[in-house]
C-alpha atoms as a PDB file:
ATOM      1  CA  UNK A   1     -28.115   4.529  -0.577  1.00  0.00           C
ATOM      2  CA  UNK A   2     -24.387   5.112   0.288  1.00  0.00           C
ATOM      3  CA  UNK A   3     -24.948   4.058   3.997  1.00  0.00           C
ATOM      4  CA  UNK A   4     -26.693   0.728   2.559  1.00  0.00           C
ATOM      5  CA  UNK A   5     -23.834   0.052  -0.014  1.00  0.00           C
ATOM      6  CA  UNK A   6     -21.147   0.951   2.494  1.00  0.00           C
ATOM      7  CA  UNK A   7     -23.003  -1.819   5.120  1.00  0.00           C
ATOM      8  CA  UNK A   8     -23.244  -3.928   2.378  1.00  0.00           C
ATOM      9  CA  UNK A   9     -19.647  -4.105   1.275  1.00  0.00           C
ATOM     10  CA  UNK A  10     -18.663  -4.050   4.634  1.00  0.00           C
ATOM     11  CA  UNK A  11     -20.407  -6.792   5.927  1.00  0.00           C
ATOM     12  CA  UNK A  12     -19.642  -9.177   2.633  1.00  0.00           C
ATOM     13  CA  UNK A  13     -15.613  -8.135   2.753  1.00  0.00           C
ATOM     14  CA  UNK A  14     -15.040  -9.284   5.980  1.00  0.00           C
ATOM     15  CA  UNK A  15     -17.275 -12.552   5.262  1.00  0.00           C
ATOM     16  CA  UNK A  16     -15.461 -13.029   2.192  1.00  0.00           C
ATOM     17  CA  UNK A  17     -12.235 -12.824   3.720  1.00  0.00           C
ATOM     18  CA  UNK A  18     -13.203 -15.464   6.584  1.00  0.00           C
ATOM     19  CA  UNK A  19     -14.736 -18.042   4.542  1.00  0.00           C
ATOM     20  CA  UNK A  20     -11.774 -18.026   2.364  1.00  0.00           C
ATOM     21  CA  UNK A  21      -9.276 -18.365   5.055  1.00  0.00           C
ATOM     22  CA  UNK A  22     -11.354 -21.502   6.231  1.00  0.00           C
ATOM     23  CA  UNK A  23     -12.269 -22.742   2.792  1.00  0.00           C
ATOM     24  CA  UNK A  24      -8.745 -22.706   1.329  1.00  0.00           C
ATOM     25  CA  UNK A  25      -6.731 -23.560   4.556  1.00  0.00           C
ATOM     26  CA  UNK A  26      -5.902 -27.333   3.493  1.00  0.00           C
ATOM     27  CA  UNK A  27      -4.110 -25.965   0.030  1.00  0.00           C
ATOM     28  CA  UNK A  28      -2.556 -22.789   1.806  1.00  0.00           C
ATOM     29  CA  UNK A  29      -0.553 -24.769   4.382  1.00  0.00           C
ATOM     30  CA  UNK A  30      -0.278 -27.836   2.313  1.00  0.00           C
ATOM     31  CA  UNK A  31       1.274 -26.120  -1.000  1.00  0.00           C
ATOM     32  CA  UNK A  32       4.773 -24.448  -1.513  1.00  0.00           C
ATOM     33  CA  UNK A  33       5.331 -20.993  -0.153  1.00  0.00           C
ATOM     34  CA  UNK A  34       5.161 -20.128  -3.907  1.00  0.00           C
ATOM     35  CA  UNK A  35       2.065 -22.059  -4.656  1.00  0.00           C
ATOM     36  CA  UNK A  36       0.499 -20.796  -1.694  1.00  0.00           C
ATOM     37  CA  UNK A  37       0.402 -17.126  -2.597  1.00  0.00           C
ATOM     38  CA  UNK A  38      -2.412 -18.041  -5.093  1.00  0.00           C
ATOM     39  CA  UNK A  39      -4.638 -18.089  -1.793  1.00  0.00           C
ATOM     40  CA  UNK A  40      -4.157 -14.244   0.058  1.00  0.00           C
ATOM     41  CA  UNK A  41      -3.774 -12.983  -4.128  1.00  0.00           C
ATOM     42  CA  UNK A  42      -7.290 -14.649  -5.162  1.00  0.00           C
ATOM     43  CA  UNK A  43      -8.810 -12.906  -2.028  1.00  0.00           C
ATOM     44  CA  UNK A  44      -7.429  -9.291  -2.532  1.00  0.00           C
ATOM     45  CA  UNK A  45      -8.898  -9.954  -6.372  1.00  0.00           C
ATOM     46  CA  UNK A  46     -12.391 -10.753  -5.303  1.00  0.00           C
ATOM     47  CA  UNK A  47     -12.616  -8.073  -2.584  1.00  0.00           C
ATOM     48  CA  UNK A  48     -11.625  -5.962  -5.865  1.00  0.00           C
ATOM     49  CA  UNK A  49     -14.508  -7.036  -7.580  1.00  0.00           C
ATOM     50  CA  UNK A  50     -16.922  -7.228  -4.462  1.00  0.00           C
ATOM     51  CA  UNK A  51     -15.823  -3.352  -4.159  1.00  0.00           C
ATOM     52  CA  UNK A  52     -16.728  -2.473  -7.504  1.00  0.00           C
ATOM     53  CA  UNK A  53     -20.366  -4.273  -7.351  1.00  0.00           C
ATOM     54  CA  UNK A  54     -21.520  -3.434  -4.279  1.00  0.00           C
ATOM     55  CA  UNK A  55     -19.846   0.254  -3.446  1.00  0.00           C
ATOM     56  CA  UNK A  56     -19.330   1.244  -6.712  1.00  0.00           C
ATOM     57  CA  UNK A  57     -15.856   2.344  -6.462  1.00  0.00           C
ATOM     58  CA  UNK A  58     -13.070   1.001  -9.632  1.00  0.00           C
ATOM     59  CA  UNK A  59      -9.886   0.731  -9.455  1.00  0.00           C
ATOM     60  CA  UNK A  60      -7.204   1.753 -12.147  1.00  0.00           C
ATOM     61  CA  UNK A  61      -3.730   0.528 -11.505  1.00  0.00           C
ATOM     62  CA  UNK A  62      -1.297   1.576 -13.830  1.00  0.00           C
ATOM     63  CA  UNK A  63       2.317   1.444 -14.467  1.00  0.00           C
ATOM     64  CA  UNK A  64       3.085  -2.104 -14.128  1.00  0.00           C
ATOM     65  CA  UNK A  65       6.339  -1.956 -16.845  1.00  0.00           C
ATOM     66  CA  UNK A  66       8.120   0.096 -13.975  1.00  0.00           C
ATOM     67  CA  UNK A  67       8.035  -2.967 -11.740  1.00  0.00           C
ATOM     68  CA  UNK A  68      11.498  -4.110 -11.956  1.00  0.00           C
ATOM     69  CA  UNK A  69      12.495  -8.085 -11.930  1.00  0.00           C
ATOM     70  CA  UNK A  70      14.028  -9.286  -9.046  1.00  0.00           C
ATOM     71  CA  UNK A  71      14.277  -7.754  -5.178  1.00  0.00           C
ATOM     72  CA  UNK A  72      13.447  -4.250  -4.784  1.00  0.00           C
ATOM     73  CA  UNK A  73      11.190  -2.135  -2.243  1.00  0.00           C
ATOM     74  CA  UNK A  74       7.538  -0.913  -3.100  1.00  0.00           C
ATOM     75  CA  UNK A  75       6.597   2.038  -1.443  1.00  0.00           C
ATOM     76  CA  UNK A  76       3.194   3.572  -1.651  1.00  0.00           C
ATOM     77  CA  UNK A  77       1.506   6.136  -0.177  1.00  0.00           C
ATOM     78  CA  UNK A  78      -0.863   5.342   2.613  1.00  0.00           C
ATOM     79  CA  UNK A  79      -4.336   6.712   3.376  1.00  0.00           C
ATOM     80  CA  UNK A  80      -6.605   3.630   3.294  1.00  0.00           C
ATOM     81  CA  UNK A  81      -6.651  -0.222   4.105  1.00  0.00           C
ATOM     82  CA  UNK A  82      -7.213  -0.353   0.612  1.00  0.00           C
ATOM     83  CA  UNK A  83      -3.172   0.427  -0.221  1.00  0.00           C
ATOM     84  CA  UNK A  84      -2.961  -2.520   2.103  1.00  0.00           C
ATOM     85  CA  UNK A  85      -4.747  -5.302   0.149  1.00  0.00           C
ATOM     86  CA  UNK A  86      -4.238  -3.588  -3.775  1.00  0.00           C
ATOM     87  CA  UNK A  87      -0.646  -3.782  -4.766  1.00  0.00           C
ATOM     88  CA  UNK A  88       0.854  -7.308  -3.380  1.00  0.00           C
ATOM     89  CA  UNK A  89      -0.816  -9.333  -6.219  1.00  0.00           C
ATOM     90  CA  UNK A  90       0.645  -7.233  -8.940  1.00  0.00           C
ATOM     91  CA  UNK A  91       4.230  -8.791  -7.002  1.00  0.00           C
ATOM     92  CA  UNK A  92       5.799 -12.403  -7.374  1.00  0.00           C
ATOM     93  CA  UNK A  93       6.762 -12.714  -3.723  1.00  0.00           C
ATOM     94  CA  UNK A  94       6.018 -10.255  -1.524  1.00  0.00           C
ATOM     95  CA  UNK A  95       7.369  -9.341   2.021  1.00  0.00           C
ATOM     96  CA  UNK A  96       5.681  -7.455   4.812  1.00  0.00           C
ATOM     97  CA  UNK A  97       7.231  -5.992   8.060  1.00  0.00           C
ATOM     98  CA  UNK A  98       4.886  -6.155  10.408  1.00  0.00           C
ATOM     99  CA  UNK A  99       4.312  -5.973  14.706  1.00  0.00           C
ATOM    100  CA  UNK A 100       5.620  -9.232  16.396  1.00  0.00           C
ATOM    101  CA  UNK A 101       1.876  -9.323  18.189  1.00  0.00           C
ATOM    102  CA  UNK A 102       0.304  -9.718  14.942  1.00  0.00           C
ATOM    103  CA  UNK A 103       2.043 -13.427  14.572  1.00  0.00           C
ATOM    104  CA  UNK A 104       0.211 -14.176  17.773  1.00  0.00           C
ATOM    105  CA  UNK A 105      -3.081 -14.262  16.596  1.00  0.00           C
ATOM    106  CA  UNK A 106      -4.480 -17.630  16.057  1.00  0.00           C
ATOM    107  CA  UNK A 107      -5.029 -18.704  12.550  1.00  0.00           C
ATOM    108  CA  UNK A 108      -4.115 -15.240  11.037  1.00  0.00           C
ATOM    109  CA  UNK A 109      -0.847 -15.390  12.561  1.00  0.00           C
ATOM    110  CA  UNK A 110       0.035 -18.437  11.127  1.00  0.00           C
ATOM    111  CA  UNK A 111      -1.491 -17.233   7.890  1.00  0.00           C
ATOM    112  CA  UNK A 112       1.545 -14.878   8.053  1.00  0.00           C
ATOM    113  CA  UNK A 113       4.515 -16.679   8.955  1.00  0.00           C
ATOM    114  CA  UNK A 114       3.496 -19.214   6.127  1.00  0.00           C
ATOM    115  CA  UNK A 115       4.717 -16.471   4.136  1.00  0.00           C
ATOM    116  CA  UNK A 116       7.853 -15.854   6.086  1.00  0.00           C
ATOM    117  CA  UNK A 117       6.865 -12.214   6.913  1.00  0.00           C
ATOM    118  CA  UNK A 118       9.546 -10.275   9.183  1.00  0.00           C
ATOM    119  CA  UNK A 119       8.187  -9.716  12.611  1.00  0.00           C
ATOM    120  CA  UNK A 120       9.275  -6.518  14.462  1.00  0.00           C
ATOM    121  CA  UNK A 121       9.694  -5.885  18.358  1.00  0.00           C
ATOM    122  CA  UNK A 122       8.779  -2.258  18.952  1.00  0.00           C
ATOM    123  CA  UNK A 123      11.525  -1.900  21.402  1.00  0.00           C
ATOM    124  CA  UNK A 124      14.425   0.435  20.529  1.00  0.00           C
ATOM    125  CA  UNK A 125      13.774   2.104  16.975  1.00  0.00           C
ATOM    126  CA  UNK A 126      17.657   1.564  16.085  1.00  0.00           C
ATOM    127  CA  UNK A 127      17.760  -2.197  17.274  1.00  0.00           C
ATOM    128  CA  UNK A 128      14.834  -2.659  15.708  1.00  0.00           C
ATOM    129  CA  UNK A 129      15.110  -1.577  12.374  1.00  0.00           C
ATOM    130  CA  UNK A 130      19.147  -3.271  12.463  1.00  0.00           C
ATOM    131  CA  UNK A 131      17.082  -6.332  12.925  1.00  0.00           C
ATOM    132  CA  UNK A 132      14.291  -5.420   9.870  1.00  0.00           C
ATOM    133  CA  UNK A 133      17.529  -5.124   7.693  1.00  0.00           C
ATOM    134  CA  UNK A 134      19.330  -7.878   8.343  1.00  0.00           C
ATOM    135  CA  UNK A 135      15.640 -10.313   7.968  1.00  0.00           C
ATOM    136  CA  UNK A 136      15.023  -8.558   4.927  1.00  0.00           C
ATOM    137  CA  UNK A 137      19.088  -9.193   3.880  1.00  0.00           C
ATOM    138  CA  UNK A 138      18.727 -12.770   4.276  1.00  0.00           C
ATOM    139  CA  UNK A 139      14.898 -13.403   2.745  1.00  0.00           C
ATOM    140  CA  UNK A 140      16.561 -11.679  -0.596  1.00  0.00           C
ATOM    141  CA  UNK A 141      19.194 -13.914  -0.518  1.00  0.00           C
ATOM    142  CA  UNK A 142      17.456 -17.029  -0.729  1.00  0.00           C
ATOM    143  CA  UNK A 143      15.046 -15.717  -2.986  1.00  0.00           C
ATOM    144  CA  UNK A 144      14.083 -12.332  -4.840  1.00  0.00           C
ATOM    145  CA  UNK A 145      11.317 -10.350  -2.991  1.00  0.00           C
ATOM    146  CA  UNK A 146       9.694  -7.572  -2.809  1.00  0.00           C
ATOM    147  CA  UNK A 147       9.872  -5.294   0.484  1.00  0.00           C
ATOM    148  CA  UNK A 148       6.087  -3.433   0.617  1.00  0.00           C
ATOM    149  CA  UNK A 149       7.358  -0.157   3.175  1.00  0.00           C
ATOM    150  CA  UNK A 150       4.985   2.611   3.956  1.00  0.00           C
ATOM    151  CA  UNK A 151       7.399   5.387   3.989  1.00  0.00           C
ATOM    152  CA  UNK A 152       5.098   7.775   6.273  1.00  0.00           C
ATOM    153  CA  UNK A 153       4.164   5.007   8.548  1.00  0.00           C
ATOM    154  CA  UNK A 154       0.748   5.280   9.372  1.00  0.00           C
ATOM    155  CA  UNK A 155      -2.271   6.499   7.488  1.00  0.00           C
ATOM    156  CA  UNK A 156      -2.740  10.097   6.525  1.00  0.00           C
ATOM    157  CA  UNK A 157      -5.974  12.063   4.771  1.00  0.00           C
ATOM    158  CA  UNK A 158      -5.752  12.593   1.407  1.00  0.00           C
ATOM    159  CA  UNK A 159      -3.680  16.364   0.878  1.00  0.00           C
ATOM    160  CA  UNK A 160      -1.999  16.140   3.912  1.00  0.00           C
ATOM    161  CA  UNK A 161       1.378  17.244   4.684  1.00  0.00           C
ATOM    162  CA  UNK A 162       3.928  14.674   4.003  1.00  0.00           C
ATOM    163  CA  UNK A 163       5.330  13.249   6.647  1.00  0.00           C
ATOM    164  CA  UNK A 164       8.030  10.347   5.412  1.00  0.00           C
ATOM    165  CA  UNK A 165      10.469   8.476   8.120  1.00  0.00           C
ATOM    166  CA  UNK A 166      13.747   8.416   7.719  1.00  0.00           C
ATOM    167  CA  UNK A 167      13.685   4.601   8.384  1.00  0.00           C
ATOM    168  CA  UNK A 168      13.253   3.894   4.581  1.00  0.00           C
ATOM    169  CA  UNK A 169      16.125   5.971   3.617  1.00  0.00           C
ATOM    170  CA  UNK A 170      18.461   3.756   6.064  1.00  0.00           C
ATOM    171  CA  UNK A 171      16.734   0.338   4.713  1.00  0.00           C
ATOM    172  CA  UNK A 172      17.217   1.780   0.827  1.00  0.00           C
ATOM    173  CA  UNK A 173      20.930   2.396   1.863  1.00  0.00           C
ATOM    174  CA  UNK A 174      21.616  -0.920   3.229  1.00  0.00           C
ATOM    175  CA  UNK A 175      19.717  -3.422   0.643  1.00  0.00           C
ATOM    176  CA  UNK A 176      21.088  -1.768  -2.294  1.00  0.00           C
ATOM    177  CA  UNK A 177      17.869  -2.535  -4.535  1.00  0.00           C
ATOM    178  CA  UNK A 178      15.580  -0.030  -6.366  1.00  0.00           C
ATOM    179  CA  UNK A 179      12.717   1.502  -5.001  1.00  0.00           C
ATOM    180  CA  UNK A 180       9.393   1.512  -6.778  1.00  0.00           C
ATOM    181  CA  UNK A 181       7.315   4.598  -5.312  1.00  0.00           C
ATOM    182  CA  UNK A 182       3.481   4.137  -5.897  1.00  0.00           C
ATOM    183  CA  UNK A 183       0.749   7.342  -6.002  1.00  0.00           C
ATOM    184  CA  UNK A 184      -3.050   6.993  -5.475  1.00  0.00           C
ATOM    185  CA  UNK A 185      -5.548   9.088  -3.442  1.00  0.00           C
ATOM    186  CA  UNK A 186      -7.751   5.876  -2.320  1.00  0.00           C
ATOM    187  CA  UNK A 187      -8.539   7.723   1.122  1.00  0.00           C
ATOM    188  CA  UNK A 188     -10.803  10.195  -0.972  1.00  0.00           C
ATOM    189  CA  UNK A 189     -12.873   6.609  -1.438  1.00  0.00           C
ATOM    190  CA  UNK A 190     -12.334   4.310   1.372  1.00  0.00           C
ATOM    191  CA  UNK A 191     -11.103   7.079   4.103  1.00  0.00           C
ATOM    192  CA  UNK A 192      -9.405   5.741   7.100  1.00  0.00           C
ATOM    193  CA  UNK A 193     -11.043   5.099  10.488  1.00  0.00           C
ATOM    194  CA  UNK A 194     -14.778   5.597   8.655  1.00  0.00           C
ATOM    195  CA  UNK A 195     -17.573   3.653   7.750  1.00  0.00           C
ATOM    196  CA  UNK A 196     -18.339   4.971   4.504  1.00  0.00           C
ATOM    197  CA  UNK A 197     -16.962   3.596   0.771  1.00  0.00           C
ATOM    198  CA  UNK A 198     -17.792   6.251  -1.783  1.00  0.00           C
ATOM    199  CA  UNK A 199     -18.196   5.455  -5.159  1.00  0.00           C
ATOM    200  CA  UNK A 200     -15.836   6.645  -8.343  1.00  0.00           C
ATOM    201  CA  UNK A 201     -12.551   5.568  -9.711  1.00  0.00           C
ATOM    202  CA  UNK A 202      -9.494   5.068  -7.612  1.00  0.00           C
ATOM    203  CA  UNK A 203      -6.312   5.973  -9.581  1.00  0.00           C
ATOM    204  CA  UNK A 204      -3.190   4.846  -8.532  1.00  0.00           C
ATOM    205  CA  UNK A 205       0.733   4.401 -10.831  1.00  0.00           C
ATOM    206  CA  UNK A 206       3.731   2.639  -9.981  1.00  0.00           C
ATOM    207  CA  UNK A 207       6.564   5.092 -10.254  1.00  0.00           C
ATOM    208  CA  UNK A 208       8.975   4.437 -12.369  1.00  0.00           C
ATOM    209  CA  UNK A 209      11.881   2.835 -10.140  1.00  0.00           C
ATOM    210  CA  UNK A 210      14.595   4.972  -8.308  1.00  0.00           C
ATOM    211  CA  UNK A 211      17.631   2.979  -8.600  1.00  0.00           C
ATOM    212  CA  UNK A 212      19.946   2.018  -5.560  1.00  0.00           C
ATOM    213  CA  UNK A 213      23.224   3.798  -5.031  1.00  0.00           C
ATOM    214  CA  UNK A 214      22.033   7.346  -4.381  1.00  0.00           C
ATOM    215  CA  UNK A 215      22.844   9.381  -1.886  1.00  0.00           C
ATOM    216  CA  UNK A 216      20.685   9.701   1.296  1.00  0.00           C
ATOM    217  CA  UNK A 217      19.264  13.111   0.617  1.00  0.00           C
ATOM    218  CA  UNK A 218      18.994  12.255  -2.734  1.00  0.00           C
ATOM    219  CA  UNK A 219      16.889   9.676  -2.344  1.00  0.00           C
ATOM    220  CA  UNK A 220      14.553  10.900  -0.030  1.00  0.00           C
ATOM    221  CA  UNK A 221      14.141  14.307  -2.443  1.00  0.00           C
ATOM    222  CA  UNK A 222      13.207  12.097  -5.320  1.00  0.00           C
ATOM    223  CA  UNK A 223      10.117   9.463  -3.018  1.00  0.00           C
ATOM    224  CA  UNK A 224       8.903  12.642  -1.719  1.00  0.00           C
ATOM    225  CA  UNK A 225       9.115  14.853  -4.831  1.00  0.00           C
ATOM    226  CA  UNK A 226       7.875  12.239  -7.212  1.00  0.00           C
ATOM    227  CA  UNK A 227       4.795  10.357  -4.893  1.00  0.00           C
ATOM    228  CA  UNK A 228       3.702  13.399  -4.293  1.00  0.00           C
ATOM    229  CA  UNK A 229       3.666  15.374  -7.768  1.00  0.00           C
ATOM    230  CA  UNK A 230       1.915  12.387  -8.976  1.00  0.00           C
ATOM    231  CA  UNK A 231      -1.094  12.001  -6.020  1.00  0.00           C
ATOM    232  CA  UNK A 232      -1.339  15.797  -6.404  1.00  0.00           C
ATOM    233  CA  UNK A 233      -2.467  15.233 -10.018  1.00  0.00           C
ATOM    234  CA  UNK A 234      -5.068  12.406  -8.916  1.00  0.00           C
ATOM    235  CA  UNK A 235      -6.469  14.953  -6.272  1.00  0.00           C
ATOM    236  CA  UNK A 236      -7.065  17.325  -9.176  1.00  0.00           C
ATOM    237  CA  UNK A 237      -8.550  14.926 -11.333  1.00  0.00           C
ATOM    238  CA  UNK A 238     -10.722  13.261  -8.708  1.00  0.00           C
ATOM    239  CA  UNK A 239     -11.919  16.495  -7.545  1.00  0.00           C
ATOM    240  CA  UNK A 240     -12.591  17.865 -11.139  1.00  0.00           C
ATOM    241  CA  UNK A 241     -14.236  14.367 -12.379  1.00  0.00           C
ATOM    242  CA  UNK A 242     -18.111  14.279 -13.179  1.00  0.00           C
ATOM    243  CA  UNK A 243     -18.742  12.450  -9.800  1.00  0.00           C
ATOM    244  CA  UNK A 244     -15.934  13.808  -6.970  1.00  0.00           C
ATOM    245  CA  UNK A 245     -16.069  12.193  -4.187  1.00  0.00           C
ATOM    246  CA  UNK A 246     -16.533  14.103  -0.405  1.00  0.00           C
ATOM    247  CA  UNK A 247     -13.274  16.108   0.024  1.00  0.00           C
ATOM    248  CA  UNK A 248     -11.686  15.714   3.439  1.00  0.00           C
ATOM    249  CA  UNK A 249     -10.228  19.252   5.315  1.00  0.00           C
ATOM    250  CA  UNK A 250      -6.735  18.190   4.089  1.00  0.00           C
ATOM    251  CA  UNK A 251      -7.546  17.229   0.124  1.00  0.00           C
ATOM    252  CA  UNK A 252      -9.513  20.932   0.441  1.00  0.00           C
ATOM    253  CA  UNK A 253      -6.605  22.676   1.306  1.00  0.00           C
ATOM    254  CA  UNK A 254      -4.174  21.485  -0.645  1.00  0.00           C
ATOM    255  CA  UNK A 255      -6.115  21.843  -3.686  1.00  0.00           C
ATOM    256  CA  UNK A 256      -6.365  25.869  -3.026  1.00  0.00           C
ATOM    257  CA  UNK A 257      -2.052  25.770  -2.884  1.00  0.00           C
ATOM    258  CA  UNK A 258      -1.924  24.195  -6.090  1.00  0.00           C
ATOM    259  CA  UNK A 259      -4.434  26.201  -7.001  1.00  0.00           C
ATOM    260  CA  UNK A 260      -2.963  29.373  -5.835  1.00  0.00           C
ATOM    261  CA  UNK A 261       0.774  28.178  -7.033  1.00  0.00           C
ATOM    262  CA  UNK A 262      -0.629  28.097 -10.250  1.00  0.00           C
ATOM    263  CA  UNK A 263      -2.133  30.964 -10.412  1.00  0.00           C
ATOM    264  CA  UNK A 264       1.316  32.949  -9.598  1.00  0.00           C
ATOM    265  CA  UNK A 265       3.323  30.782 -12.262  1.00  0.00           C
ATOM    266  CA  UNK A 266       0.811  32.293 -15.182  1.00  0.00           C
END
């Protein structure tokens, strides 16, 4: 039953997500930037839904008050193309940096520059991200936005080590806006690089904001320390809920630290 759900969902996501592209292309490129972001926030919605009926799998976003008005940087955790699709409708305009190739696609690509996304050469990593800042600089000048940032780059497991880049500190330093750090554990449901979508609840917060002026260390002490308190709490809960989902290596062992450190505080 879970390989038939996951092929399912599957299947239907990526057909949703075409025939919308094609069905709602003449309003997309037709309508305000503004107007248009009805279009890529209706889809994320219904592949919500189509999640929840066909794999089983909620989803319980919380902490919406901590969104702050105005510009300011969203940085989740990532373990899952889920984190990718979730958060941006919960924002009023938001901004992705993304590979330069990716605008190259046909039809998609233009799907993104509609939205004046920033577009990043992976050349040299300091010229680069001088050129991510200054974009980002002048999109938040014309209007407010809201920068999504992965701060560990690429997807990890659920449990693993952290691993955040340094890049975010330098882009928190230089825009001057808050930083909204967001917890979930959505790999435990929709794991990266696999097939499977295993039912349950997928928990996830917005943190409340860490406000600009702090100093680098500072900074990166508080998005570590706080994302990760918080997703170690959702790994205990999912793992001590009625139904937990399959544990990954990673989610295992870190649930025998806490485990352990908690042991030695009593």
């Amino acid at each position: 039953m879970l390989y038939i759900r996951s092929l399912t969902f599957n299947f239907v996501f990526y057909v949703n997500l075409i025939v919308q592209m094609i069905l709602w292309t003449p309003y997309y490129f037709l309508s305000p930037r503004h107007r248009a972001w009805f279009v890529p926030k209706f889809w994320s919605r219904t592949s919500m839904w189509l999640y929840e009926k066909i794999a089983g799998t909620k989803n319980e976003i919380t902490g919406r008050e901590n969104l702050p008005e105005g510009s300011f940087i969203l940085a989740p955790k990532h373990q899952s193309f889920w984190d990718a699709i979730a958060f941006f409708p919960f924002l009023q305009d938001p901004l992705y940096i993304l590979k330069r190739e990716l605008t190259w696609i046909p039809f998609f690509g233009w799907y993104i520059m509609k939205m004046r996304m920033i577009p990043v050469h992976r050349g040299s990593r300091s010229k680069a991200l001088k050129a991510v800042v200054a974009a980002t600089k002048e999109e938040m000048a014309r209007n407010p936005r809201q920068l999504i940032i992965y701060p560990e780059g690429t997807r990890r497991a659920p449990g693993d080590e952290p691993a955040y880049k340094y890049g975010i500190v330098e882009i928190y330093t230089q825009l001057g806006v808050p930083v909204v750090p967001v917890a979930h554990v959505a790999g435990l449901y929709w794991p990266r690089r696999k097939f499977l979508r295993y039912p349950g609840t997928i928990k996830a917060r917005f943190l409340p904001p860490i406000p600009p002026g702090l100093s680098k260390d500072e900074f990166m002490a508080r998005l570590i320390g706080e994302t990760e308190a918080a997703c170690d709490q959702f790994l205990m809960d999912a793992a001590r809920g009625p139904n937990p989902p399959a544990l990954p290596p990673t989610a295992v062992k870190r649930l025998q630290e806490l485990d352990n450190a908690a042991r030695t505080k009593v």
